[in-house]
Protein backbone atom coordinates (compact mmCIF):
# COMPACT_ATOMS: atom_id res chain seq x y z
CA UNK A 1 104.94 86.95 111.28
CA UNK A 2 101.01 87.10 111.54
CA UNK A 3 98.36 85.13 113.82
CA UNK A 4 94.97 86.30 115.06
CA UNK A 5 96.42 88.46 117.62
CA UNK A 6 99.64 90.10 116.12
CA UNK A 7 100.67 91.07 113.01
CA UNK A 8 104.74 91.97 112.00
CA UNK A 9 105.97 93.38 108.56
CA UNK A 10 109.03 94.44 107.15
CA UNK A 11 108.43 97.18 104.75
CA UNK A 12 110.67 99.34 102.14
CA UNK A 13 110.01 102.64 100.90
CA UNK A 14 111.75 104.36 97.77
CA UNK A 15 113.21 107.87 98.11
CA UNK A 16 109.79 110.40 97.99
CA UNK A 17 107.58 108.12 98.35
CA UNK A 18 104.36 108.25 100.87
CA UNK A 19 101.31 105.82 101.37
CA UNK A 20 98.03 107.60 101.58
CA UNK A 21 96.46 108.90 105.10
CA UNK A 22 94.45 105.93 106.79
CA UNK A 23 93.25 104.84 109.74
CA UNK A 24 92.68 101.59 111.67
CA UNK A 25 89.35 101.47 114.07
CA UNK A 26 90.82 98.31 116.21
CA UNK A 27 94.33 98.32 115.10
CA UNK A 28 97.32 99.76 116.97
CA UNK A 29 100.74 99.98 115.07
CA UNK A 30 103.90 100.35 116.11
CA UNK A 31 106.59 101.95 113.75
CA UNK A 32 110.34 100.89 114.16
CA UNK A 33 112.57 102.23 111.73
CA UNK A 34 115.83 99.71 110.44
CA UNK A 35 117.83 101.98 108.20
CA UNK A 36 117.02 105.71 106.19
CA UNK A 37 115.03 108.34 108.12
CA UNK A 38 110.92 108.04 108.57
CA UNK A 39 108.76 111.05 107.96
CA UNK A 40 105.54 109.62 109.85
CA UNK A 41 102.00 111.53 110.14
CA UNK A 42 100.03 111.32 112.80
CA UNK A 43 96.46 113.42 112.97
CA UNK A 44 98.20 116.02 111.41
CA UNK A 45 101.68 116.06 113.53
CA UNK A 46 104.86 114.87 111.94
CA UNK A 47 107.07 112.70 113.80
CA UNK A 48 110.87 112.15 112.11
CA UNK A 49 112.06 108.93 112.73
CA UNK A 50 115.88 107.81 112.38
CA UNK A 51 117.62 104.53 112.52
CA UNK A 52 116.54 102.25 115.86
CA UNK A 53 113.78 104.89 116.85
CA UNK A 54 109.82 104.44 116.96
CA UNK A 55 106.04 105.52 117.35
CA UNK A 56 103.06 104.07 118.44
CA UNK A 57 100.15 105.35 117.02
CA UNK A 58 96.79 104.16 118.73
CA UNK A 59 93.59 103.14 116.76
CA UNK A 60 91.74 105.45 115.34
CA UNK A 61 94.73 107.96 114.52
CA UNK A 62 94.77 109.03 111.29
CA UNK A 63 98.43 108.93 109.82
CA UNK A 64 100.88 107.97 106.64
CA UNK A 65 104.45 106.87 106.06
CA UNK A 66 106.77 108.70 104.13
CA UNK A 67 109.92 108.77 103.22
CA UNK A 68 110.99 112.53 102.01
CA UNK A 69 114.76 111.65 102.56
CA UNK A 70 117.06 110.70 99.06
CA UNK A 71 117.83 107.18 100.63
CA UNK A 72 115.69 104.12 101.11
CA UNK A 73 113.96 103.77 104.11
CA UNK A 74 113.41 100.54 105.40
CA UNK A 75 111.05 99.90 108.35
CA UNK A 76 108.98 97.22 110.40
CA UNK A 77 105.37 97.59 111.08
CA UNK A 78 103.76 95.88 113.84
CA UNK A 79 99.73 95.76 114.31
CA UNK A 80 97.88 94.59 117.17
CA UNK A 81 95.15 92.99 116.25
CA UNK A 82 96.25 92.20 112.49
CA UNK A 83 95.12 95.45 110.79
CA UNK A 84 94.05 93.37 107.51
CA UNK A 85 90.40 94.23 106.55
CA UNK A 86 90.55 97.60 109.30
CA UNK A 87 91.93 99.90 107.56
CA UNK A 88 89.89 102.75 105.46
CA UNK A 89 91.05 106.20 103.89
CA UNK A 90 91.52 109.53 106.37
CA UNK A 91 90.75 112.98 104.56
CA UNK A 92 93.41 114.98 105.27
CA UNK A 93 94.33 117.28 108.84
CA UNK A 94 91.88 120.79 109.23
């Protein structure tokens, strides 16, 4: 689901996989994990996520998903506004 306002994505992640650290400058997200277990950086703090659990993280917050678990993680993503075209590369934590 997408408009101008709100954005909602269902995502799946392979065993060991990770996305690279980014940030969104207007974009909040909200993580909610369906099924596997969510390894989820935020500014440098890692927040494990199981099955029917979640995190905000705020704009500006650098952060990554990753899924360091052997089974597939599969997970919903929602951004508020749409974080299409606000999203740019974070170096990683000091």
């Amino acid at each position: 689901m997408k408009n101008d306002r709100i954005q909602v994505i269902q995502e799946k992640m392979p065993p060991g996989t990770s996305e690279t650290r980014h940030l969104h400058r207007k974009a909040q997200q909200f993580f909610y994990v369906l099924s596997g277990e969510a390894a989820l950086e935020i500014d440098g703090h890692l927040v494990v996520l199981h099955q029917r659990e979640g995190a905000l993280v705020q704009p500006g917050s650098a952060h990554r998903m990753q899924n360091m678990s052997k089974r597939h993680l599969e997970f919903l993503v929602t951004s508020e506004p749409p974080s299409h075209g606000d999203r740019e590369e974070a170096a990683p934590p000091k």
